[in-house]
Every structure is written in C-alpha cells, then in structure tokens.
PDB file of N, CA and C in Angstrom:
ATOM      1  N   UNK A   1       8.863  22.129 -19.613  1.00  0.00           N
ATOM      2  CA  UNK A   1       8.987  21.167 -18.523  1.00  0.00           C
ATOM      3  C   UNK A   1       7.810  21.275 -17.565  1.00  0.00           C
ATOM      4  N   UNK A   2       6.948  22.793 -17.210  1.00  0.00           N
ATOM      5  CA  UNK A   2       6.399  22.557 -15.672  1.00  0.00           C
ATOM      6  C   UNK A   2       4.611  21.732 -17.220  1.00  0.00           C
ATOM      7  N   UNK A   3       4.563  22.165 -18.409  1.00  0.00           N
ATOM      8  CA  UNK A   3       3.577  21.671 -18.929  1.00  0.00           C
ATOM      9  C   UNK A   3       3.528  20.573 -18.820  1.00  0.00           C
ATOM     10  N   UNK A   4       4.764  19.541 -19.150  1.00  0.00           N
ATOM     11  CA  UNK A   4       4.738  18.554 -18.570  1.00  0.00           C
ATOM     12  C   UNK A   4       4.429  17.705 -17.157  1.00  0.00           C
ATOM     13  N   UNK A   5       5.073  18.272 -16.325  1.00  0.00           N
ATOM     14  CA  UNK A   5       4.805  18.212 -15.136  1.00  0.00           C
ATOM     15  C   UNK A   5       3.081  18.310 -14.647  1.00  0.00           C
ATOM     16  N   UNK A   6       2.518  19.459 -15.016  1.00  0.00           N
ATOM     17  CA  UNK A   6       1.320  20.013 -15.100  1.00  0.00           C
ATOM     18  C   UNK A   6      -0.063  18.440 -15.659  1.00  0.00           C
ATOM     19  N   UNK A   7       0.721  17.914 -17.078  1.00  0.00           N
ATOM     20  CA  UNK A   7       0.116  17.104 -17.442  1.00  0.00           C
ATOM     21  C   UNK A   7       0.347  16.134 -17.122  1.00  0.00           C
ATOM     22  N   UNK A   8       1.234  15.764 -16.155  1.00  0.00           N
ATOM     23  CA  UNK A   8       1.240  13.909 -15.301  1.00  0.00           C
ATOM     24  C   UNK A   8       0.665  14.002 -14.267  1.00  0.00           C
ATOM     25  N   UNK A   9       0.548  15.147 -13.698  1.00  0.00           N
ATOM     26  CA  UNK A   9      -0.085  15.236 -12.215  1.00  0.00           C
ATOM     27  C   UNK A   9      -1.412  15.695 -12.659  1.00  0.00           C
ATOM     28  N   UNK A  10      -2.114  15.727 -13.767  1.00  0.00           N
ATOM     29  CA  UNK A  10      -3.509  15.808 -13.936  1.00  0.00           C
ATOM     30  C   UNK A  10      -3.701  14.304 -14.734  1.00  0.00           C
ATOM     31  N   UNK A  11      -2.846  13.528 -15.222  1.00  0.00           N
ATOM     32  CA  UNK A  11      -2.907  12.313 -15.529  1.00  0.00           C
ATOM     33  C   UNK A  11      -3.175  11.452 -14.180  1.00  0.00           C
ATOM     34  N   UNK A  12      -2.436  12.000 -13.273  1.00  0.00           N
ATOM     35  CA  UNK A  12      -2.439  11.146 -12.139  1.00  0.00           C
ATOM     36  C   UNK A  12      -3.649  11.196 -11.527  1.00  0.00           C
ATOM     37  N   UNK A  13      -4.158  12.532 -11.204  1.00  0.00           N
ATOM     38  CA  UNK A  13      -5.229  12.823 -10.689  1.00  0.00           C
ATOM     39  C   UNK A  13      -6.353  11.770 -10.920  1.00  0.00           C
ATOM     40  N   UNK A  14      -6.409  11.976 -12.126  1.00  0.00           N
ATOM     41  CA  UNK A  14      -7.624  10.874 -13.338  1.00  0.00           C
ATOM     42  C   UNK A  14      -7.467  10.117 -12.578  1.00  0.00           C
ATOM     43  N   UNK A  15      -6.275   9.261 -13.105  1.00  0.00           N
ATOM     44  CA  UNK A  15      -6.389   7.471 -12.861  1.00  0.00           C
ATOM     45  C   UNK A  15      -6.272   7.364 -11.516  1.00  0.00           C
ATOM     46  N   UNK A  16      -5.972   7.847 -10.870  1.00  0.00           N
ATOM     47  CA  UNK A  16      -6.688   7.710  -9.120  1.00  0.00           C
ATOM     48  C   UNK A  16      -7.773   7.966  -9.000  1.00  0.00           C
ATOM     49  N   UNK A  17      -8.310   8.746  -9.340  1.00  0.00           N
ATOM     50  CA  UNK A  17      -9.951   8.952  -8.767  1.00  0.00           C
ATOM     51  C   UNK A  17     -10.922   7.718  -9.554  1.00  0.00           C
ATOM     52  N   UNK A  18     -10.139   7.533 -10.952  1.00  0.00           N
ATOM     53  CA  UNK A  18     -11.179   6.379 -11.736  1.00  0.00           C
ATOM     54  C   UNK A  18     -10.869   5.384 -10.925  1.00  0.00           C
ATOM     55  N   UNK A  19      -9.506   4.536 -10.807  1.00  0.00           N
ATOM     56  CA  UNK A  19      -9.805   3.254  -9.808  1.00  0.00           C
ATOM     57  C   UNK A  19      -9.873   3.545  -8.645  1.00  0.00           C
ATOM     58  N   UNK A  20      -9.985   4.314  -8.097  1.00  0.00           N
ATOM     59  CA  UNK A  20     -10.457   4.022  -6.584  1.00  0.00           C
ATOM     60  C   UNK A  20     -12.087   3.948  -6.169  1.00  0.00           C
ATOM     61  N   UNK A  21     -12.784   4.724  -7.633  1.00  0.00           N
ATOM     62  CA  UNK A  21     -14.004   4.019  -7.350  1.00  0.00           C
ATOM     63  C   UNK A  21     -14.551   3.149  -8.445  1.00  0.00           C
ATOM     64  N   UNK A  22     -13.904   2.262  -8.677  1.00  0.00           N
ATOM     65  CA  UNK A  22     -14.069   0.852  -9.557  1.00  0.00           C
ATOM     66  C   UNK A  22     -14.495  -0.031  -8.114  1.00  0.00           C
ATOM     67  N   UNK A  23     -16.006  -0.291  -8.808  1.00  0.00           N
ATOM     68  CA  UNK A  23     -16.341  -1.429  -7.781  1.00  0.00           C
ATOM     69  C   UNK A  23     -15.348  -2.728  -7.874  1.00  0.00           C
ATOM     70  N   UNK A  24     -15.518  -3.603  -7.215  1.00  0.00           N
ATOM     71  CA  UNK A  24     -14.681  -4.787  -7.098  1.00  0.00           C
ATOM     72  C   UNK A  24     -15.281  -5.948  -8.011  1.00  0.00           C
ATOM     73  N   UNK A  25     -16.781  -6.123  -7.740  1.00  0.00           N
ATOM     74  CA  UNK A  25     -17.465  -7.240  -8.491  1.00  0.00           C
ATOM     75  C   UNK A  25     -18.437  -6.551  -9.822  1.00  0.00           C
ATOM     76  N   UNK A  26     -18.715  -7.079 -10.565  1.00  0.00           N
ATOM     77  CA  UNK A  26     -19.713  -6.837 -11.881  1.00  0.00           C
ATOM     78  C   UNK A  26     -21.188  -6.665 -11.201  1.00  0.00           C
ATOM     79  N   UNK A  27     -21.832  -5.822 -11.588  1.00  0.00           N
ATOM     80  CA  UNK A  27     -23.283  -6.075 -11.305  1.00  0.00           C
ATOM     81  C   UNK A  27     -23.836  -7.685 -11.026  1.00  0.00           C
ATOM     82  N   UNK A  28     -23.461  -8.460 -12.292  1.00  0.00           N
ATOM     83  CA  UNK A  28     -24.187 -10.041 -12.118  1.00  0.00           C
ATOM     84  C   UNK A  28     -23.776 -10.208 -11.012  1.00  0.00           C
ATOM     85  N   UNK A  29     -22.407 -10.354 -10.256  1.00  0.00           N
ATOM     86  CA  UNK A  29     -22.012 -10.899  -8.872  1.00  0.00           C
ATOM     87  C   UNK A  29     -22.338 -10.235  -8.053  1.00  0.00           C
ATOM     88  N   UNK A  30     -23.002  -8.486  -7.836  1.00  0.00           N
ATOM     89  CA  UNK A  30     -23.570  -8.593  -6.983  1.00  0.00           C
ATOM     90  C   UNK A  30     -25.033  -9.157  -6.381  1.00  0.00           C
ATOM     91  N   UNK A  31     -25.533  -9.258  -7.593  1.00  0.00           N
ATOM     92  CA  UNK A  31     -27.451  -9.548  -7.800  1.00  0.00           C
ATOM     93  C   UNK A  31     -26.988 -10.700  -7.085  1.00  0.00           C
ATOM     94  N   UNK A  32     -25.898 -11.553  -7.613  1.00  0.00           N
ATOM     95  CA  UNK A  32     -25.947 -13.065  -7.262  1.00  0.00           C
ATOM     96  C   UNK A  32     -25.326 -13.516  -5.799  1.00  0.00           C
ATOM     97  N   UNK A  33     -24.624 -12.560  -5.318  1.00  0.00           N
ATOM     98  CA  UNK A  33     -24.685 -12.514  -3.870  1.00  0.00           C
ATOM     99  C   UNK A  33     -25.756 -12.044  -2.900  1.00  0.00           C
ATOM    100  N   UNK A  34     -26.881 -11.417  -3.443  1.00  0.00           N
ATOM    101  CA  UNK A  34     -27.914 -11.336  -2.919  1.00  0.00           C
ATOM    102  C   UNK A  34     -28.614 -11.799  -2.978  1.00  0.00           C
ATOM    103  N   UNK A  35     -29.027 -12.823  -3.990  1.00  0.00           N
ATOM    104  CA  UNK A  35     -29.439 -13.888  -3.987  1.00  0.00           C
ATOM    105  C   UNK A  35     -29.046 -15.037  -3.147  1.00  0.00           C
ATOM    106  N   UNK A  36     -27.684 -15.099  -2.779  1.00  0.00           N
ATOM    107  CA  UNK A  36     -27.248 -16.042  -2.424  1.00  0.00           C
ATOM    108  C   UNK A  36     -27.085 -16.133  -1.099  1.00  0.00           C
ATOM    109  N   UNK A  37     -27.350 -14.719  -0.061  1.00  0.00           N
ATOM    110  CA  UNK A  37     -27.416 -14.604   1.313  1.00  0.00           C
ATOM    111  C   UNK A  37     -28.748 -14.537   1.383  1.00  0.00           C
ATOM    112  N   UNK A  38     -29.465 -14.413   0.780  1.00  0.00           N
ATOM    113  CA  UNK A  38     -31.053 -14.614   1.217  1.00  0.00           C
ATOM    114  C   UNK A  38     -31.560 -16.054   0.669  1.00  0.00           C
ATOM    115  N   UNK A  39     -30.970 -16.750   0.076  1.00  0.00           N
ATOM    116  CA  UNK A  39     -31.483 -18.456   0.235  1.00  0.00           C
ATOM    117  C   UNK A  39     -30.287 -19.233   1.204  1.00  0.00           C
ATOM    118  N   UNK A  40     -29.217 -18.625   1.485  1.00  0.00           N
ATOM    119  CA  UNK A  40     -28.217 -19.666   2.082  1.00  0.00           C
ATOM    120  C   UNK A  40     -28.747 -20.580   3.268  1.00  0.00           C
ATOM    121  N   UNK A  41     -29.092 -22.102   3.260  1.00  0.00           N
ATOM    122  CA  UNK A  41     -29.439 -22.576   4.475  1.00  0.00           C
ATOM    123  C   UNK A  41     -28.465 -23.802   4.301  1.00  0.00           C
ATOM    124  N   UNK A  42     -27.685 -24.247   3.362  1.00  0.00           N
ATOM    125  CA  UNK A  42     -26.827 -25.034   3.174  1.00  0.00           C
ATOM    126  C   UNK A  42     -25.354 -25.424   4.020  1.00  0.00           C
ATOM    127  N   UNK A  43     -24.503 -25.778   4.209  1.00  0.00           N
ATOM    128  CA  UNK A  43     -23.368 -25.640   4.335  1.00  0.00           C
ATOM    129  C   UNK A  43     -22.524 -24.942   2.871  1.00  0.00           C
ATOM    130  N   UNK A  44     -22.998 -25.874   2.170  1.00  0.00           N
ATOM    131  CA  UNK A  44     -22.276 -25.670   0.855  1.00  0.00           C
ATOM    132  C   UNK A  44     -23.035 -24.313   0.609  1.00  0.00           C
ATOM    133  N   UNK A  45     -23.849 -23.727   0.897  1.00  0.00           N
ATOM    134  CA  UNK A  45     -24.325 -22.293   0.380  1.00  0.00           C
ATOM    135  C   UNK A  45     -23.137 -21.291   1.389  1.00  0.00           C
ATOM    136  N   UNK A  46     -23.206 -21.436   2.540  1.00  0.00           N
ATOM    137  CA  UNK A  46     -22.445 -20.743   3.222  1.00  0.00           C
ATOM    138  C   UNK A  46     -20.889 -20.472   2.770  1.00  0.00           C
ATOM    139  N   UNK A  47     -20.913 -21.879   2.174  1.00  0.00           N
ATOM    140  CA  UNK A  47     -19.310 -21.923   1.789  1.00  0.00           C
ATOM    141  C   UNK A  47     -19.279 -21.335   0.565  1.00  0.00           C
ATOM    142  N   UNK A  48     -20.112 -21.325  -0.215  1.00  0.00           N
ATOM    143  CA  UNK A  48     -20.118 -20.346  -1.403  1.00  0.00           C
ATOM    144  C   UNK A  48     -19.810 -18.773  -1.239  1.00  0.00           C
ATOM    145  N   UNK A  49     -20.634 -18.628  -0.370  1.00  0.00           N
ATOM    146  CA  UNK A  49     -20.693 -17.049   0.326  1.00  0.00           C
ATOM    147  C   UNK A  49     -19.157 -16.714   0.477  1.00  0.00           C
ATOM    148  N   UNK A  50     -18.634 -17.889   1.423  1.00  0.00           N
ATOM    149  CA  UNK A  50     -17.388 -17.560   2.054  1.00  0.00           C
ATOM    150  C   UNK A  50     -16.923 -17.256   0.904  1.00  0.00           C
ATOM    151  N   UNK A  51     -16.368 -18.419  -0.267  1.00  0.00           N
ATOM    152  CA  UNK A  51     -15.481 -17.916  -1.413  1.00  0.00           C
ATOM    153  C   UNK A  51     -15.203 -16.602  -1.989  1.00  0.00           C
ATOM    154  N   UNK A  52     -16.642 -16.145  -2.236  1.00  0.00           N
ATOM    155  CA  UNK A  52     -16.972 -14.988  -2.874  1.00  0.00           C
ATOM    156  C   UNK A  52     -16.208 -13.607  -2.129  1.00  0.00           C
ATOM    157  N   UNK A  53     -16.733 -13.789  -0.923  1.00  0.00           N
ATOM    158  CA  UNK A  53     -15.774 -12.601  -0.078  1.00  0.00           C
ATOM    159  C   UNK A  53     -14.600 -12.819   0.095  1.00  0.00           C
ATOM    160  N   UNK A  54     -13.607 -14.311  -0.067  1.00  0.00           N
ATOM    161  CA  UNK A  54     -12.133 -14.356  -0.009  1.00  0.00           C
ATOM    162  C   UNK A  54     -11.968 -13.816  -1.236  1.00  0.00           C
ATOM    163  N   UNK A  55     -12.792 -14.023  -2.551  1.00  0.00           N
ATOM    164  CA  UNK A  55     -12.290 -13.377  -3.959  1.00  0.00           C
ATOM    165  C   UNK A  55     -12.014 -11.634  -3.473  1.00  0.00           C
ATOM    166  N   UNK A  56     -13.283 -11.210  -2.531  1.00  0.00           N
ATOM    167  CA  UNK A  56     -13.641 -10.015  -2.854  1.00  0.00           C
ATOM    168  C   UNK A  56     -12.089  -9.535  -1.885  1.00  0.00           C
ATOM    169  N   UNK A  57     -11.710  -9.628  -0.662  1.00  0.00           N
ATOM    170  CA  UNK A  57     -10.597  -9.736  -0.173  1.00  0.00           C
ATOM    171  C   UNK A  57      -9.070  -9.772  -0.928  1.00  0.00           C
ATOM    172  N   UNK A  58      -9.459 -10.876  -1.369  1.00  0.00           N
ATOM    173  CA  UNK A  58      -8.103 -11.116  -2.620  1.00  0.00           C
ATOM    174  C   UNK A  58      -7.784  -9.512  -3.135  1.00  0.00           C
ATOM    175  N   UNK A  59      -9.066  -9.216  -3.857  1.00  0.00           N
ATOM    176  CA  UNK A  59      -9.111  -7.714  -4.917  1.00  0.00           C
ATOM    177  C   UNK A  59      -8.760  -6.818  -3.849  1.00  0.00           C
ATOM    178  N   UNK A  60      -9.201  -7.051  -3.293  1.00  0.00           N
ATOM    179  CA  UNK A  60      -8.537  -5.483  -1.770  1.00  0.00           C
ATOM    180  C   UNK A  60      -7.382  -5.420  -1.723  1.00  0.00           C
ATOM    181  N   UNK A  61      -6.852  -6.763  -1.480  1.00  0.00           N
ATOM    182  CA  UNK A  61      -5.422  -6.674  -0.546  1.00  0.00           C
ATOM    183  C   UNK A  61      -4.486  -6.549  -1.878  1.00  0.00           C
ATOM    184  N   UNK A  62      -5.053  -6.648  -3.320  1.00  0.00           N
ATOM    185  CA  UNK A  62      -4.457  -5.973  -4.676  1.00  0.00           C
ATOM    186  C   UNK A  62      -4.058  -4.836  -4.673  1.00  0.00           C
ATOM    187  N   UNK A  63      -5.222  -4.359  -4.329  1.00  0.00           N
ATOM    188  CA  UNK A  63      -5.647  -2.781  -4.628  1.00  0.00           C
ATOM    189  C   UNK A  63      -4.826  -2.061  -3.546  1.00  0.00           C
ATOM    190  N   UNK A  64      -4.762  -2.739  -2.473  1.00  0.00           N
ATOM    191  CA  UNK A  64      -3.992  -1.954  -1.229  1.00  0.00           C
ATOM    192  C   UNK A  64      -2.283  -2.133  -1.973  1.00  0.00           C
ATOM    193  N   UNK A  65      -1.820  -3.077  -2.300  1.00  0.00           N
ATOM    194  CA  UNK A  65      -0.478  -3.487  -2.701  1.00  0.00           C
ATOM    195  C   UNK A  65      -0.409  -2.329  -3.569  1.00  0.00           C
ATOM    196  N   UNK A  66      -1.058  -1.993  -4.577  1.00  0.00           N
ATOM    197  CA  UNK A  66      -1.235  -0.772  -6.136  1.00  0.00           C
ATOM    198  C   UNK A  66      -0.908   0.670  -5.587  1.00  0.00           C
ATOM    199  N   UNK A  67      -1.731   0.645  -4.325  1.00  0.00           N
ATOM    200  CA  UNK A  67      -1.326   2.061  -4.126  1.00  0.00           C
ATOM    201  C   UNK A  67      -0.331   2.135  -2.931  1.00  0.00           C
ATOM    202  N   UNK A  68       0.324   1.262  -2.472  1.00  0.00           N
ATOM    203  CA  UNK A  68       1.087   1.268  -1.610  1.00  0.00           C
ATOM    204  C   UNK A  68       2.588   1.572  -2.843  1.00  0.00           C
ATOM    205  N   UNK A  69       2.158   1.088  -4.239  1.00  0.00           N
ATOM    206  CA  UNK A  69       3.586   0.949  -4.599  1.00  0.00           C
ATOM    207  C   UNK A  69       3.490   2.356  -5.557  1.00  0.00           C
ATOM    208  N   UNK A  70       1.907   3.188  -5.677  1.00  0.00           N
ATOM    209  CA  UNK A  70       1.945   4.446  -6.346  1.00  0.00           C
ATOM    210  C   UNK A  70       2.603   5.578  -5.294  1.00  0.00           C
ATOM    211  N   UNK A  71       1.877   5.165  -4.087  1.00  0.00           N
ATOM    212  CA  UNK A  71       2.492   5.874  -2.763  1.00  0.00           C
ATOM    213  C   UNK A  71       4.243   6.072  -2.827  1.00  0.00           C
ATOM    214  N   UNK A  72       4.544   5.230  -3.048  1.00  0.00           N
ATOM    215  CA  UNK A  72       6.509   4.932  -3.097  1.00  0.00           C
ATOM    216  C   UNK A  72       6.646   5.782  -4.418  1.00  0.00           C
ATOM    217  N   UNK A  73       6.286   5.531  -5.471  1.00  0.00           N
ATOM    218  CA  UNK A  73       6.735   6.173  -6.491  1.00  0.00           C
ATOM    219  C   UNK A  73       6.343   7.680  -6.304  1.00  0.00           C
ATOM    220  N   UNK A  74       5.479   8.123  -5.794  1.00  0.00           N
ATOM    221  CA  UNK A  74       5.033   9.569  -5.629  1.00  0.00           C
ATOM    222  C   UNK A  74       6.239  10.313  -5.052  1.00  0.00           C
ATOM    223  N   UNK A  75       6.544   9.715  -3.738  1.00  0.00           N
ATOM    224  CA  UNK A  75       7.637  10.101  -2.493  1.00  0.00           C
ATOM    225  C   UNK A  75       8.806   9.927  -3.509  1.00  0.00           C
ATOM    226  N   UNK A  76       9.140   9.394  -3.852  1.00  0.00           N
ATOM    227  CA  UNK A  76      10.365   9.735  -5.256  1.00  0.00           C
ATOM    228  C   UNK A  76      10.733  10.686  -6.462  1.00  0.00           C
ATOM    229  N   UNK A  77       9.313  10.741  -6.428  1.00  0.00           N
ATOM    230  CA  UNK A  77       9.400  11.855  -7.193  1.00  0.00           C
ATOM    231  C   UNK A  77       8.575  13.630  -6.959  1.00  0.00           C
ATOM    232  N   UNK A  78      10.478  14.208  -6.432  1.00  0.00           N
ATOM    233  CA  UNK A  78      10.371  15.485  -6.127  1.00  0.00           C
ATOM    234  C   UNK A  78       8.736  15.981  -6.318  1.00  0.00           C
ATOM    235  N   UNK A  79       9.131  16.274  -7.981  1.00  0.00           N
ATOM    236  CA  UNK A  79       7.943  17.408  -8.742  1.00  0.00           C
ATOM    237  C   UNK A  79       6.322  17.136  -8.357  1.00  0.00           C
ATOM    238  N   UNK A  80       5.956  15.558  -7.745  1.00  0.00           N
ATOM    239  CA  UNK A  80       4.985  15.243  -7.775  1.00  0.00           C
ATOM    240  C   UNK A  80       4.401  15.196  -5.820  1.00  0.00           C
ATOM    241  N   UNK A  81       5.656  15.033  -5.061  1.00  0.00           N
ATOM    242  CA  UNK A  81       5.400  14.746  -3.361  1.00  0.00           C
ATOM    243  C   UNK A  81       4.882  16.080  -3.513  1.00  0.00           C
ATOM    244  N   UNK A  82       5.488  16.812  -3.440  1.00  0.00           N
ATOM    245  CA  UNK A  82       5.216  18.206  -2.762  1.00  0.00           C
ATOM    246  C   UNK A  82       3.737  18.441  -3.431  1.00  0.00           C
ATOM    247  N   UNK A  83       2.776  18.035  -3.688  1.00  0.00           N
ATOM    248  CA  UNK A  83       1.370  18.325  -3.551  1.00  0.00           C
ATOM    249  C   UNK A  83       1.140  17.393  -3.425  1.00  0.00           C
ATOM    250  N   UNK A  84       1.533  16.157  -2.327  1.00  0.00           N
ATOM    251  CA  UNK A  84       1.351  15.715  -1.647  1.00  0.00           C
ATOM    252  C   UNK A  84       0.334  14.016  -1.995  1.00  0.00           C
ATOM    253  N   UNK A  85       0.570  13.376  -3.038  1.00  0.00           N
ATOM    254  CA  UNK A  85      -0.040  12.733  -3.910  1.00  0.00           C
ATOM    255  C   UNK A  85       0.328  11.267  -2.692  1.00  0.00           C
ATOM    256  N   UNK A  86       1.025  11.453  -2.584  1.00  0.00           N
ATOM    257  CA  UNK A  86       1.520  10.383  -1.254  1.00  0.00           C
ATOM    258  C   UNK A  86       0.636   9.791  -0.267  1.00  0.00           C
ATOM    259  N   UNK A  87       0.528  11.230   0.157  1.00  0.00           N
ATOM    260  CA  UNK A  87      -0.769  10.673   1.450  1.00  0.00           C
ATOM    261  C   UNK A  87      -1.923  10.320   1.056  1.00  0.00           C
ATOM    262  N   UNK A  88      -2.145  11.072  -0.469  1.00  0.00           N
ATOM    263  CA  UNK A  88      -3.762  10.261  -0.589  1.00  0.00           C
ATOM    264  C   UNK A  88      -3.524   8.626  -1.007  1.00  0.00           C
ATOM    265  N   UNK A  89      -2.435   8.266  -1.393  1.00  0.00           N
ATOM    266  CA  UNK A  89      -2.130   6.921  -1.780  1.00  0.00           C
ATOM    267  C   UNK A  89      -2.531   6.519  -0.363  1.00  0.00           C
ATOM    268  N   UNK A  90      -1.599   6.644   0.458  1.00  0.00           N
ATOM    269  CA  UNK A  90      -1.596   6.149   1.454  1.00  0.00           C
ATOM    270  C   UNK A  90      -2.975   5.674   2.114  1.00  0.00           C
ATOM    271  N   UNK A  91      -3.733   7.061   2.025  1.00  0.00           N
ATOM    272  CA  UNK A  91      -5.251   6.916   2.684  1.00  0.00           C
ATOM    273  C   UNK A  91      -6.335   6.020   2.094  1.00  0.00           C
ATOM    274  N   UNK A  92      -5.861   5.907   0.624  1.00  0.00           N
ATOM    275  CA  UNK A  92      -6.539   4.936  -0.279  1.00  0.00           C
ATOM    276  C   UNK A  92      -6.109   3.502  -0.186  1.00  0.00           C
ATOM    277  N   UNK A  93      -4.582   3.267   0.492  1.00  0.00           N
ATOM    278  CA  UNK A  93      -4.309   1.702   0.536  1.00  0.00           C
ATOM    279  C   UNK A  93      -4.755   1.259   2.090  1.00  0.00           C
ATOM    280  N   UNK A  94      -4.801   2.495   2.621  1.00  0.00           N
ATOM    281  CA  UNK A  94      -5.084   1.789   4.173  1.00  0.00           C
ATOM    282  C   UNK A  94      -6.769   1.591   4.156  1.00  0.00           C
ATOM    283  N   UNK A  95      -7.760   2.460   3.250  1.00  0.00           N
ATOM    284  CA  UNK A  95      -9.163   1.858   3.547  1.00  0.00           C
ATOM    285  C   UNK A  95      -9.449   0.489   2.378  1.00  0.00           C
ATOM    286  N   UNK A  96      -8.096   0.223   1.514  1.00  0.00           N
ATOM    287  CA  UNK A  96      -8.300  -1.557   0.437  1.00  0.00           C
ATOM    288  C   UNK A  96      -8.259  -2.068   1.877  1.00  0.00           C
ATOM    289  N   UNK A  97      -6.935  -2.041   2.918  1.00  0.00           N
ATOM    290  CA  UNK A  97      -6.349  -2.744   4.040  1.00  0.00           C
ATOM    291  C   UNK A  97      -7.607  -3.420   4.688  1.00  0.00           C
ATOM    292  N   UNK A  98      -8.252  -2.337   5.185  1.00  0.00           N
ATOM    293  CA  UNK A  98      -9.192  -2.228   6.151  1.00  0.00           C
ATOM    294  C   UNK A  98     -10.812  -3.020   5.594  1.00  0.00           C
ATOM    295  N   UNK A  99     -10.790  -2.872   4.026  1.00  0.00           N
ATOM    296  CA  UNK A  99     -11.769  -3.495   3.634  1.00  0.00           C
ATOM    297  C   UNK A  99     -11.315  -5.295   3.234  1.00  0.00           C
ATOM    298  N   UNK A 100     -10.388  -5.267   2.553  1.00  0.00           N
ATOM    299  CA  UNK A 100      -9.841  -6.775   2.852  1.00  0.00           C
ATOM    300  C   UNK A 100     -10.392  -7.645   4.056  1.00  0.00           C
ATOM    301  N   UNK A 101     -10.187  -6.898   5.445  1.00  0.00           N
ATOM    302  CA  UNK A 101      -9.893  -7.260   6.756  1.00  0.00           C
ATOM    303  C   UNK A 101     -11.990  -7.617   6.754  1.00  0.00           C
ATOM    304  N   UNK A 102     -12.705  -6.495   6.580  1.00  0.00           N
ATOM    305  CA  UNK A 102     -14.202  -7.142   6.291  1.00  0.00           C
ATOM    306  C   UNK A 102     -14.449  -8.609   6.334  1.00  0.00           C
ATOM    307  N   UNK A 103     -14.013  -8.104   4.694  1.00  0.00           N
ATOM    308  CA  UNK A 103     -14.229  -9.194   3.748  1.00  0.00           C
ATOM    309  C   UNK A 103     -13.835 -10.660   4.308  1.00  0.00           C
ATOM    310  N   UNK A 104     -12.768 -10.709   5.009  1.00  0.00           N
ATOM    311  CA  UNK A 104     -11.927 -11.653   5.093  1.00  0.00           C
ATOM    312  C   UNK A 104     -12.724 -11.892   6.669  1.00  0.00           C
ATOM    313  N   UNK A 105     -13.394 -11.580   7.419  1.00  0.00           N
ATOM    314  CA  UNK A 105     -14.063 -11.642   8.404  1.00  0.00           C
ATOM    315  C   UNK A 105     -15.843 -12.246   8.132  1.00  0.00           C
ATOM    316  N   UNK A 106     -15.937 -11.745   7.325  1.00  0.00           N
ATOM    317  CA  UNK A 106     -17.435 -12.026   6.782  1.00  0.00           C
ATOM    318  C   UNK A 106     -17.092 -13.661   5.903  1.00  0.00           C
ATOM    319  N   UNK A 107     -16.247 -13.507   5.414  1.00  0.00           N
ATOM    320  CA  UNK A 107     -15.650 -15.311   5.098  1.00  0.00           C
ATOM    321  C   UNK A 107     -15.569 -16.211   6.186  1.00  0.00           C
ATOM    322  N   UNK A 108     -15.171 -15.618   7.265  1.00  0.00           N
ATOM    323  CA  UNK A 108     -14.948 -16.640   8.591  1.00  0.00           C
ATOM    324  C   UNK A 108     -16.198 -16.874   8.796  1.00  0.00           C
ATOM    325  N   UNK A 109     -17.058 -15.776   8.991  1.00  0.00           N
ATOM    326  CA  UNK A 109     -18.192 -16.160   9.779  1.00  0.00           C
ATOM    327  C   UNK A 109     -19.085 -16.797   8.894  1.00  0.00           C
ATOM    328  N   UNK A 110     -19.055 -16.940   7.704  1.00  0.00           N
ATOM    329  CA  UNK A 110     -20.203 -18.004   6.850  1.00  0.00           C
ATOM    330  C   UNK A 110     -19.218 -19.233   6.826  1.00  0.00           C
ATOM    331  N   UNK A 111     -18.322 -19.456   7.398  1.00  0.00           N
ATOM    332  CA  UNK A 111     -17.556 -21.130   7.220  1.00  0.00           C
ATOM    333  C   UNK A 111     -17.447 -21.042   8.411  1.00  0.00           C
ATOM    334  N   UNK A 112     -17.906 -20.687   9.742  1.00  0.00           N
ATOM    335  CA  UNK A 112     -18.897 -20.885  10.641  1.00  0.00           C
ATOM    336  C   UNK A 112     -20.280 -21.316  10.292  1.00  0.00           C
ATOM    337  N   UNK A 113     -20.821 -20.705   9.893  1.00  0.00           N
ATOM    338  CA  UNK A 113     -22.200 -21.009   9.657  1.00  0.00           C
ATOM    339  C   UNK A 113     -22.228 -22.377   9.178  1.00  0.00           C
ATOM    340  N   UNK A 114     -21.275 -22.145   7.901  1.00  0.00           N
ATOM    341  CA  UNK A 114     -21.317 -23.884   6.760  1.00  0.00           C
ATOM    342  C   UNK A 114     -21.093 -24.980   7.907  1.00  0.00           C
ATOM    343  N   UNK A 115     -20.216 -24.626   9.170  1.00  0.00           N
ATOM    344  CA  UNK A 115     -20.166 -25.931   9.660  1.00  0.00           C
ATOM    345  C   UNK A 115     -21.242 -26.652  10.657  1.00  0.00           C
ATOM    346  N   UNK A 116     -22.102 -25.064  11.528  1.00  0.00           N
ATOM    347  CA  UNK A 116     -22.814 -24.969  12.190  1.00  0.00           C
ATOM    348  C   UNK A 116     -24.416 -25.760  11.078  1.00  0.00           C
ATOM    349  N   UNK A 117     -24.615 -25.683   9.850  1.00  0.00           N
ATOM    350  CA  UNK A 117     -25.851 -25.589   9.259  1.00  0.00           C
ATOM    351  C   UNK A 117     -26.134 -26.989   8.896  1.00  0.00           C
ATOM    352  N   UNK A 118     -27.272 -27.359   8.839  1.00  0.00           N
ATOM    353  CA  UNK A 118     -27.717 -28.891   8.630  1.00  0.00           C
ATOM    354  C   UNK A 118     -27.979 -29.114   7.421  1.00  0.00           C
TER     355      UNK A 118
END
C-alpha cells in the first residue's frame, strides 16, 4: 500500500510540475504576436491583438479551474494532504487567476487603442 501511495504522489509530482510550465501559445503564435504589436497601427490590428490575449486569458482561467479542482481532490485525500499537495495547487491556480486578469487587461487596452486608431 505505502508503494503505492509512494507512486501517485511521485505521479503527481510529475504532472504538476510538467503543466504548470506548459507555455500557453505555440512558438508560431508567439513570433506572430510580435510581429503583430510591432506593426499594429490599425483598428482591426489592435483588435487582433485584443483576441489573441482573450484566447490567452480563456487558457488561464482553464488552467486556474484544473488546479482549483486538483486542489479539492488533494484535500480529500488523507494519504496525499498531509504533504501538503493542496497549497501548491492552490498557489498555482491563484498565479492562472492573476495571469488571466493581465491578459484580460491588455485586451481592454488594445480595443481602446482599435477605437482610438485611424
């Protein structure tokens, strides 16, 4: 039983540390957002911009939901809270939270721009 135990909480370990640093976009989308804030003089460029960061937002406020619901399952299970797997959920859904909130700010302000731009 604790081998078991032993081997879900080093399973767990893994697949937390691998997605939490999974970028959000592919290389091409980032080249192409840098491309795309260094020519934007459009409206419609701005509004492109915007999209891109509501996508990138979207994936946050995923990622925050994922570990909010690994967080719950941790706290349920005895064998696994008590080294405390919880709080790092926790600390990992509150900086998706917090990056969403960016993202979702940097969208406002280029659909500002799109409306402001000639």
């Amino acid at each position: 039983m604790k081998t078991w135990t032993t081997i879900s909480i080093a399973v767990a370990i893994l697949t937390l540390s691998t997605v939490s640093y999974l970028p959000f976009g592919s290389a091409a989308e980032e080249t192409n957002i840098d491309q795309m804030i260094s020519a934007a003089k459009t409206p419609a460029d701005h509004e492109a911009i915007a999209a891109f960061y509501e996508k990138q937002a979207q994936e946050a406020h995923k990622k925050h939901e994922e570990h909010k619901k690994m967080e719950e399952m941790y706290k349920k299970n005895p064998a696994l809270n008590k080294s405390n797997f919880s709080f790092h959920c926790n600390r990992i859904a509150a900086k998706y939270q917090e990056t969403a909130k960016e993202y979702e700010d940097l969208a406002k302000m280029h659909k500002e721009m799109a409306k402001s731009a000639q």
